[in-house]
N, C-alpha and C. Protein backbone atom coordinates (compact mmCIF):
# COMPACT_ATOMS: atom_id res chain seq x y z
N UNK A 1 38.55 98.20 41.94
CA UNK A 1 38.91 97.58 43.18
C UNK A 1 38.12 96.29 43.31
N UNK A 2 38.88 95.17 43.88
CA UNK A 2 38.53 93.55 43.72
C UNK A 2 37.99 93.85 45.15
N UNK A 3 36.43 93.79 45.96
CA UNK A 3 36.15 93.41 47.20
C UNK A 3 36.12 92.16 47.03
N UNK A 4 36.21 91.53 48.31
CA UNK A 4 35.74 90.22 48.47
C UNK A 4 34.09 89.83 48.08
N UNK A 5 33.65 88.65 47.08
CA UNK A 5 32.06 88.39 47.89
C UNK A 5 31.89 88.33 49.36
N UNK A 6 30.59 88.42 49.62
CA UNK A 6 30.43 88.07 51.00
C UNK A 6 29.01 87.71 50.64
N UNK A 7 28.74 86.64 52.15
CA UNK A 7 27.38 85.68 51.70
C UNK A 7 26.31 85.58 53.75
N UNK A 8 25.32 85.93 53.43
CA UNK A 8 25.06 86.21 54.54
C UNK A 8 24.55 84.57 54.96
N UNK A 9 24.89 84.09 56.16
CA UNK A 9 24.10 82.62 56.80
C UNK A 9 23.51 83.01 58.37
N UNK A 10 22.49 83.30 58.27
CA UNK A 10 22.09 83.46 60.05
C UNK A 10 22.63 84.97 60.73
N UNK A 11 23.28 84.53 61.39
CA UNK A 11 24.44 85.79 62.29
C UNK A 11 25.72 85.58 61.93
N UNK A 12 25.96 84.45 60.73
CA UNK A 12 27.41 85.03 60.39
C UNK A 12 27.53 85.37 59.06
N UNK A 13 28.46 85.86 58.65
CA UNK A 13 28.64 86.37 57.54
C UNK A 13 29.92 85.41 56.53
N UNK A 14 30.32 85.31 55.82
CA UNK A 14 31.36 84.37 55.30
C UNK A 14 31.59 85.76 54.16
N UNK A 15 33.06 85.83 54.29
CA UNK A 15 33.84 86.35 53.17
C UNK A 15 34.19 85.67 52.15
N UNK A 16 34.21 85.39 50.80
CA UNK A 16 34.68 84.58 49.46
C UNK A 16 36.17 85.16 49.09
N UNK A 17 37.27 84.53 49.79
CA UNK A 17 38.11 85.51 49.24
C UNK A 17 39.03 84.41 48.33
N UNK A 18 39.31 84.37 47.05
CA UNK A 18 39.78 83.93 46.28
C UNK A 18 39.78 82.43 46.10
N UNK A 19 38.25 81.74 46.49
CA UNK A 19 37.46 80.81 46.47
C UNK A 19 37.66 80.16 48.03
N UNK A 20 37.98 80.69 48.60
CA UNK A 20 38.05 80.21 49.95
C UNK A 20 37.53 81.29 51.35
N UNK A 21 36.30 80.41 51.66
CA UNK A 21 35.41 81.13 52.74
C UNK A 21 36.29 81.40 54.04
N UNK A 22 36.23 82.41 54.94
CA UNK A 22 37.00 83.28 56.25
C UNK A 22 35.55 83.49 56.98
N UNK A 23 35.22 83.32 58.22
CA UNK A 23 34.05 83.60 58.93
C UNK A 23 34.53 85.53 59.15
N UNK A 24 34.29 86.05 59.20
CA UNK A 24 34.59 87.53 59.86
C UNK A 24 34.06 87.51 60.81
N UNK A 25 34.33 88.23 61.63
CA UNK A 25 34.10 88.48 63.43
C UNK A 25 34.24 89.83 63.85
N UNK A 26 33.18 90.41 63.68
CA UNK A 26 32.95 91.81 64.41
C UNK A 26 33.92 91.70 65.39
N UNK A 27 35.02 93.55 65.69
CA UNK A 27 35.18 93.42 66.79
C UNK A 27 35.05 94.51 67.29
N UNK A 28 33.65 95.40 66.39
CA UNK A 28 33.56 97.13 66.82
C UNK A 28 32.00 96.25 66.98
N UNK A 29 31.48 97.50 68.46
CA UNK A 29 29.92 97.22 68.39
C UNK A 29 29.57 98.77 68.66
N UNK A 30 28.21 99.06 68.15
CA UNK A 30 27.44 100.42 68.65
C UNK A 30 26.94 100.51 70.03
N UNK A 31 27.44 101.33 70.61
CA UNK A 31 26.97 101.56 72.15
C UNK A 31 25.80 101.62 71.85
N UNK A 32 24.95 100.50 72.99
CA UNK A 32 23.35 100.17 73.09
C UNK A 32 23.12 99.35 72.18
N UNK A 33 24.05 98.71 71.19
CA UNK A 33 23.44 97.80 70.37
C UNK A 33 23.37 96.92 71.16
N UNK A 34 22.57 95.58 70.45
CA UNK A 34 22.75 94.23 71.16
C UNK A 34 23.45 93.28 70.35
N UNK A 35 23.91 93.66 69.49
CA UNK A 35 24.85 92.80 68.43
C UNK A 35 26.38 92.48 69.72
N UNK A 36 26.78 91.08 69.32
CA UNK A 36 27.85 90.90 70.52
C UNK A 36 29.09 91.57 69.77
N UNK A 37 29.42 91.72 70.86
CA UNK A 37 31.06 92.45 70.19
C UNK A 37 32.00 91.65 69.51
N UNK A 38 31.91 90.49 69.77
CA UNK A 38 32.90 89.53 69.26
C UNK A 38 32.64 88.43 68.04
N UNK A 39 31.01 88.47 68.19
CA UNK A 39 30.31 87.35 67.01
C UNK A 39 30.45 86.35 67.97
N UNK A 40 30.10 85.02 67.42
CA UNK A 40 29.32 84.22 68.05
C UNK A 40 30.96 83.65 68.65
N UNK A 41 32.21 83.77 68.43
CA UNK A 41 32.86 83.08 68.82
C UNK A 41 34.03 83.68 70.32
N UNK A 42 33.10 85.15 70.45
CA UNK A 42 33.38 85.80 71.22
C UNK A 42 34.07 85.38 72.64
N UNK A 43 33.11 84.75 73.34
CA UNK A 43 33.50 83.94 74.12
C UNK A 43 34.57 83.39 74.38
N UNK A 44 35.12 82.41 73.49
CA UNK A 44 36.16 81.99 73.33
C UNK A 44 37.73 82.41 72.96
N UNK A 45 37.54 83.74 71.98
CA UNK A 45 38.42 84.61 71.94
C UNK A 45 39.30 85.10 73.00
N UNK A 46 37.73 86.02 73.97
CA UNK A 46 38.17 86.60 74.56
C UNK A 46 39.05 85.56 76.02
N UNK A 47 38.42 84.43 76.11
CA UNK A 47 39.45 83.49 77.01
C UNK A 47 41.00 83.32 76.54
N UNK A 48 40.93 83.37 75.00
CA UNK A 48 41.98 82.72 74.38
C UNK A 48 43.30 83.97 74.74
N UNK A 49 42.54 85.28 74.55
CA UNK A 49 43.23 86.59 74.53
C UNK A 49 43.63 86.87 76.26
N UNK A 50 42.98 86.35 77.08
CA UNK A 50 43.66 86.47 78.44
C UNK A 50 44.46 85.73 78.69
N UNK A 51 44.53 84.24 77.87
CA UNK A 51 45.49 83.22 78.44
C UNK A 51 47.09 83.80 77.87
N UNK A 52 46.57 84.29 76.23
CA UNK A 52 48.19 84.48 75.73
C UNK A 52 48.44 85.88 76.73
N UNK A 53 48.00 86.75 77.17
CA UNK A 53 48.06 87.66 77.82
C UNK A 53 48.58 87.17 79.07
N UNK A 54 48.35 86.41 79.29
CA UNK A 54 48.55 85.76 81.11
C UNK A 54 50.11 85.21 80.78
N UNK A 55 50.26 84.21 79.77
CA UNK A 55 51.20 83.69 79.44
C UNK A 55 52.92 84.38 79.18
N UNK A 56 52.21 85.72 78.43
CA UNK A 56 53.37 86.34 77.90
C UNK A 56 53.68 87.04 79.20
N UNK A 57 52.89 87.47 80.06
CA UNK A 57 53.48 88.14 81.52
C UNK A 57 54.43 87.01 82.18
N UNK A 58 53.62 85.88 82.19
CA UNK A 58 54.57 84.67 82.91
C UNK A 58 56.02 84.53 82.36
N UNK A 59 56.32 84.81 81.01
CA UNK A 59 57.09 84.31 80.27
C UNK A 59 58.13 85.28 80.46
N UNK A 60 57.99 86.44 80.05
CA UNK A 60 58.49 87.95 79.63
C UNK A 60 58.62 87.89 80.87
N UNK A 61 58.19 88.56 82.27
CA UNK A 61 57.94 88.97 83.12
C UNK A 61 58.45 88.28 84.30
N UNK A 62 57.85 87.53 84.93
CA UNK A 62 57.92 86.78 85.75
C UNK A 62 59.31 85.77 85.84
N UNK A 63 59.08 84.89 84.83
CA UNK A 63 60.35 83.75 84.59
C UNK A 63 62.02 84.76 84.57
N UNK A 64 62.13 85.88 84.09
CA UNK A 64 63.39 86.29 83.93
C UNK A 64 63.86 87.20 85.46
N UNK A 65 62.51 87.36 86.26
CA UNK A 65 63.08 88.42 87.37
C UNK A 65 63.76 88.12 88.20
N UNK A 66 64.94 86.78 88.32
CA UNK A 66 65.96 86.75 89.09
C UNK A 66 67.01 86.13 88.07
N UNK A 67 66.99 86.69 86.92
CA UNK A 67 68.26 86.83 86.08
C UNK A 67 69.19 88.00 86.45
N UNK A 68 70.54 87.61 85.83
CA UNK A 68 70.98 88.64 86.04
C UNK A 68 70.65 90.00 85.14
N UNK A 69 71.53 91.03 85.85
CA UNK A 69 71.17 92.32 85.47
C UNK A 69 71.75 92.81 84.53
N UNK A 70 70.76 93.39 83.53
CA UNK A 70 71.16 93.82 81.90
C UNK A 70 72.03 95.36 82.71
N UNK A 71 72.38 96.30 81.62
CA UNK A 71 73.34 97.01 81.78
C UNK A 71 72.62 97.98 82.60
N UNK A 72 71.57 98.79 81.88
CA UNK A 72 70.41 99.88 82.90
C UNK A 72 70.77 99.35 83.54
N UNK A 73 70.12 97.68 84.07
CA UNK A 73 69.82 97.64 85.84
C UNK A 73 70.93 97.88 86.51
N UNK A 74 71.97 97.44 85.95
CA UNK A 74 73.34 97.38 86.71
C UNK A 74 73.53 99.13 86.72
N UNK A 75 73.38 100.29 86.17
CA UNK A 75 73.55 101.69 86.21
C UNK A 75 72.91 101.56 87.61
N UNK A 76 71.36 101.11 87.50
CA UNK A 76 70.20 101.71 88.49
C UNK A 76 70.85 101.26 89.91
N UNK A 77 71.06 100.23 90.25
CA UNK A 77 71.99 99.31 91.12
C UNK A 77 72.85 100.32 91.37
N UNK A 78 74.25 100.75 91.03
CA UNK A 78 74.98 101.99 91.27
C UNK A 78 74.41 103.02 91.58
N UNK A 79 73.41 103.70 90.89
CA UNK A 79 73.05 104.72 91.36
C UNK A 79 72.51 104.84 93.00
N UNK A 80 71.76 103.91 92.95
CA UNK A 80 70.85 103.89 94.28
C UNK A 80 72.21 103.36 95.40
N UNK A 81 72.93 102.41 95.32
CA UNK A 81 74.22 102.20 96.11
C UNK A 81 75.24 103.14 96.87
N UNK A 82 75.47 104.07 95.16
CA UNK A 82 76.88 105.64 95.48
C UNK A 82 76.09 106.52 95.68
N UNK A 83 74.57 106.96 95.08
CA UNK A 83 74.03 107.89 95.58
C UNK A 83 74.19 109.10 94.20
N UNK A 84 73.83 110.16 94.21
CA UNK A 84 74.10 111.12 93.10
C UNK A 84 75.56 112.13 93.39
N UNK A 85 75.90 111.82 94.27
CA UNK A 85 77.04 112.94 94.53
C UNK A 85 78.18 111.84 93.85
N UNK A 86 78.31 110.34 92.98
CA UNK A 86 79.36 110.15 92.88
C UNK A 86 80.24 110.83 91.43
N UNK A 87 81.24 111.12 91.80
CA UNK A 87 81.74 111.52 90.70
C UNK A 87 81.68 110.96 89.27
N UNK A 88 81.40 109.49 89.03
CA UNK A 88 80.99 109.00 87.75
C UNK A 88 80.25 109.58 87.04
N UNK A 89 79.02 110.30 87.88
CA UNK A 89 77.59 110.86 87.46
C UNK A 89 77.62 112.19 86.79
N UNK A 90 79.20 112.53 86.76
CA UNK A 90 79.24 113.98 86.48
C UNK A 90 79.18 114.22 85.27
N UNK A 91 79.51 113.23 84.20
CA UNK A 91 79.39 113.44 83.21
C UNK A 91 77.77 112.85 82.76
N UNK A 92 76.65 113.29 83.46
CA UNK A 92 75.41 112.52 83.10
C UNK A 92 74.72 113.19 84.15
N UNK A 93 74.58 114.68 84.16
CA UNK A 93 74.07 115.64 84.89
C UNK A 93 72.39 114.82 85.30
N UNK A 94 71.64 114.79 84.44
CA UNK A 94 70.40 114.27 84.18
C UNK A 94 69.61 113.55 85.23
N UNK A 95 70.64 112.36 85.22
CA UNK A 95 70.60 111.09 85.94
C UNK A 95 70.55 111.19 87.04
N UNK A 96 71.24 111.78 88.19
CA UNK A 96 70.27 112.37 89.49
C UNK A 96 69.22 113.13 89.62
N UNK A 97 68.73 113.67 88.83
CA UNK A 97 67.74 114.40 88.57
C UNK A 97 66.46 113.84 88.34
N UNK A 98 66.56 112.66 88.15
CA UNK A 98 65.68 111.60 87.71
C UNK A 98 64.59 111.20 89.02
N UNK A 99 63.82 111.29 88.58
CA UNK A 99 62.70 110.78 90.02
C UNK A 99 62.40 109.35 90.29
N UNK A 100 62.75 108.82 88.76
CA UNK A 100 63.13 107.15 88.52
C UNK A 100 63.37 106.36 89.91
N UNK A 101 64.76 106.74 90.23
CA UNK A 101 65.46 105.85 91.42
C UNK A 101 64.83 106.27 92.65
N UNK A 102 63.91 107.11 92.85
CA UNK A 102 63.37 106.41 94.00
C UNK A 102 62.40 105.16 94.20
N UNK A 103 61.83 105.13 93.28
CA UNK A 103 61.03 103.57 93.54
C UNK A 103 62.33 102.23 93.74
N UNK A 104 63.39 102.09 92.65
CA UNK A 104 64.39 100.97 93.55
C UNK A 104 65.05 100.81 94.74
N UNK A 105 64.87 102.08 94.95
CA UNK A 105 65.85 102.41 96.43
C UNK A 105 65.16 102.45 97.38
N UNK A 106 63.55 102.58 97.45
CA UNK A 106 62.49 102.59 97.85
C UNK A 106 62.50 100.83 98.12
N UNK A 107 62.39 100.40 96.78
CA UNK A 107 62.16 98.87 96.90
C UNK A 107 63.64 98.16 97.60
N UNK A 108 64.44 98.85 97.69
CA UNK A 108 65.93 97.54 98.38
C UNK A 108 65.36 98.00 99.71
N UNK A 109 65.01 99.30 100.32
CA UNK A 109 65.26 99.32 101.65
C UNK A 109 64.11 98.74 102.60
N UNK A 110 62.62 98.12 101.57
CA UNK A 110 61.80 97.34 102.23
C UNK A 110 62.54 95.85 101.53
N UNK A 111 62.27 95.19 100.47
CA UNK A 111 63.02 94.26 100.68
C UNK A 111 64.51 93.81 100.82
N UNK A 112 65.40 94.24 100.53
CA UNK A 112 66.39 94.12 100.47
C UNK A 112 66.89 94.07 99.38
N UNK A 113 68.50 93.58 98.61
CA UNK A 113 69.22 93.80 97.77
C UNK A 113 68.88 92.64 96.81
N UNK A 114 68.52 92.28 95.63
CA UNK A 114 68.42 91.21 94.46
C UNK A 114 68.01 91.80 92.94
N UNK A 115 68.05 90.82 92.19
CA UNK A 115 67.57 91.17 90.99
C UNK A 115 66.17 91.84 90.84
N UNK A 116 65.00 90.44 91.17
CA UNK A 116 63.81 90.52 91.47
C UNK A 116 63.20 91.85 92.12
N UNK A 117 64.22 92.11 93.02
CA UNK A 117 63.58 93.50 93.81
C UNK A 117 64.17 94.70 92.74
N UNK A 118 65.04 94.38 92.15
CA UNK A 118 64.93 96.16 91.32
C UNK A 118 64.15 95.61 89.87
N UNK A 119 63.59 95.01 89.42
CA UNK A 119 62.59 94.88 88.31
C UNK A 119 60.96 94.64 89.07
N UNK A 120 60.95 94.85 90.27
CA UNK A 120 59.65 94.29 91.26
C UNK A 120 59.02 96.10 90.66
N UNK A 121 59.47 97.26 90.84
CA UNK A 121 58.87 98.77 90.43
C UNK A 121 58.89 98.56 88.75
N UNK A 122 59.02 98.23 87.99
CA UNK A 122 59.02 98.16 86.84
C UNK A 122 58.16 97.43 86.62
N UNK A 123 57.34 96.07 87.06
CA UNK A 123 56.44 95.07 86.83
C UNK A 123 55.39 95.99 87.28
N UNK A 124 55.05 96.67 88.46
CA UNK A 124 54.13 96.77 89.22
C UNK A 124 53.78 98.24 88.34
N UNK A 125 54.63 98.69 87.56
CA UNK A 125 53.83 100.00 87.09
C UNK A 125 53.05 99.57 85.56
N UNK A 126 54.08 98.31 84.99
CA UNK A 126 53.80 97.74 83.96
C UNK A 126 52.10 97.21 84.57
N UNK A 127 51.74 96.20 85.37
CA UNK A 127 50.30 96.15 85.74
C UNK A 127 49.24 97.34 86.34
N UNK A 128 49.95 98.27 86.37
CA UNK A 128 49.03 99.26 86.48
C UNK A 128 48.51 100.15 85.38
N UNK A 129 49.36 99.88 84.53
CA UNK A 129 49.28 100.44 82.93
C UNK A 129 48.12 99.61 82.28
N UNK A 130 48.88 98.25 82.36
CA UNK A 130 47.75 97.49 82.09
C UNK A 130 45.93 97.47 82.55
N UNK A 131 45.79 97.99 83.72
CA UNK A 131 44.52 98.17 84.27
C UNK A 131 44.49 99.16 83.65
N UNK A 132 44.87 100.40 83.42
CA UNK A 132 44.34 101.65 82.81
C UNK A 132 43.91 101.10 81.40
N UNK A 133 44.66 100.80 81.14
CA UNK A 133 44.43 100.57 79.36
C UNK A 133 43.49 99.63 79.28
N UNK A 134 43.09 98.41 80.41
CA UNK A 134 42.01 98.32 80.22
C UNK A 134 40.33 99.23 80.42
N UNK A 135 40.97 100.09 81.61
CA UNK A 135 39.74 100.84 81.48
C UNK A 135 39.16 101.57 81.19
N UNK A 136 40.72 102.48 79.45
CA UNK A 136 39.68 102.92 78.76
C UNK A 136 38.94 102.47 77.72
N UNK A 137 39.73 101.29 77.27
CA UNK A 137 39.13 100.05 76.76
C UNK A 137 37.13 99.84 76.56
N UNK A 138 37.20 99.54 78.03
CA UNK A 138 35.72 99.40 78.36
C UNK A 138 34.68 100.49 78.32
N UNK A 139 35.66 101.93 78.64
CA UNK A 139 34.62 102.85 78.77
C UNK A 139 34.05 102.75 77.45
């Protein structure tokens, strides 16, 4: 097995990989160490990693929530409208059964009827996911 050289300078380390040096960047640390988690460029990473993070919510997220409605939404839209007793639903036993549609139907009858408002429960669980996952992250 071919490892890379590696060459120690200070606090960083340089990999030799097929005559061309790569800085490596810790991104595991030992609880109680004082070694930084990120290496010296940590800092900056971790800004860099909230912006594309910030960005792709803006992008993904945000910019499309008064497009129109892909096919689900347009189901979810019906459902919450006819209710579960409509006969369409009969062949899709399931689908009233679903605990799903109360958060949209929940969300039209405080804001009212739009795109934005039936993807508004879908964003808001998506950022709550996100806080979890950051906090087992940290633990």
């Amino acid at each position: 097995m071919n490892l890379p050289q590696q060459r120690r300078f200070g606090r960083r380390t340089l990999a030799i990989v097929g005559g061309i040096s790569a800085p490596e960047v810790s991104v595991f640390s030992v609880k109680g160490s004082s070694a930084p988690l990120l290496g010296d460029g940590g800092q900056i990473l971790q800004v860099t990693l909230w912006g594309v993070l910030i960005l792709c919510i803006i992008r993904l997220w945000l910019m499309p929530l008064s497009s129109s409605f892909w096919v689900d939404e347009a189901a979810t839209a019906f459902f919450v409208h006819h209710g579960a007793t409509d006969p369409s639903l009969a062949v899709a036993p399931q689908v009233p059964a679903s605990i799903y549609y109360a958060l949209p139907k929940a969300a039209e009858r405080v804001f009212g009827f739009s795109e934005a408002v039936y993807r508004l429960p879908s964003l808001l669980v998506m950022l709550a996911g996100l806080c979890v996952i950051e906090r087992i992250g940290s633990a």
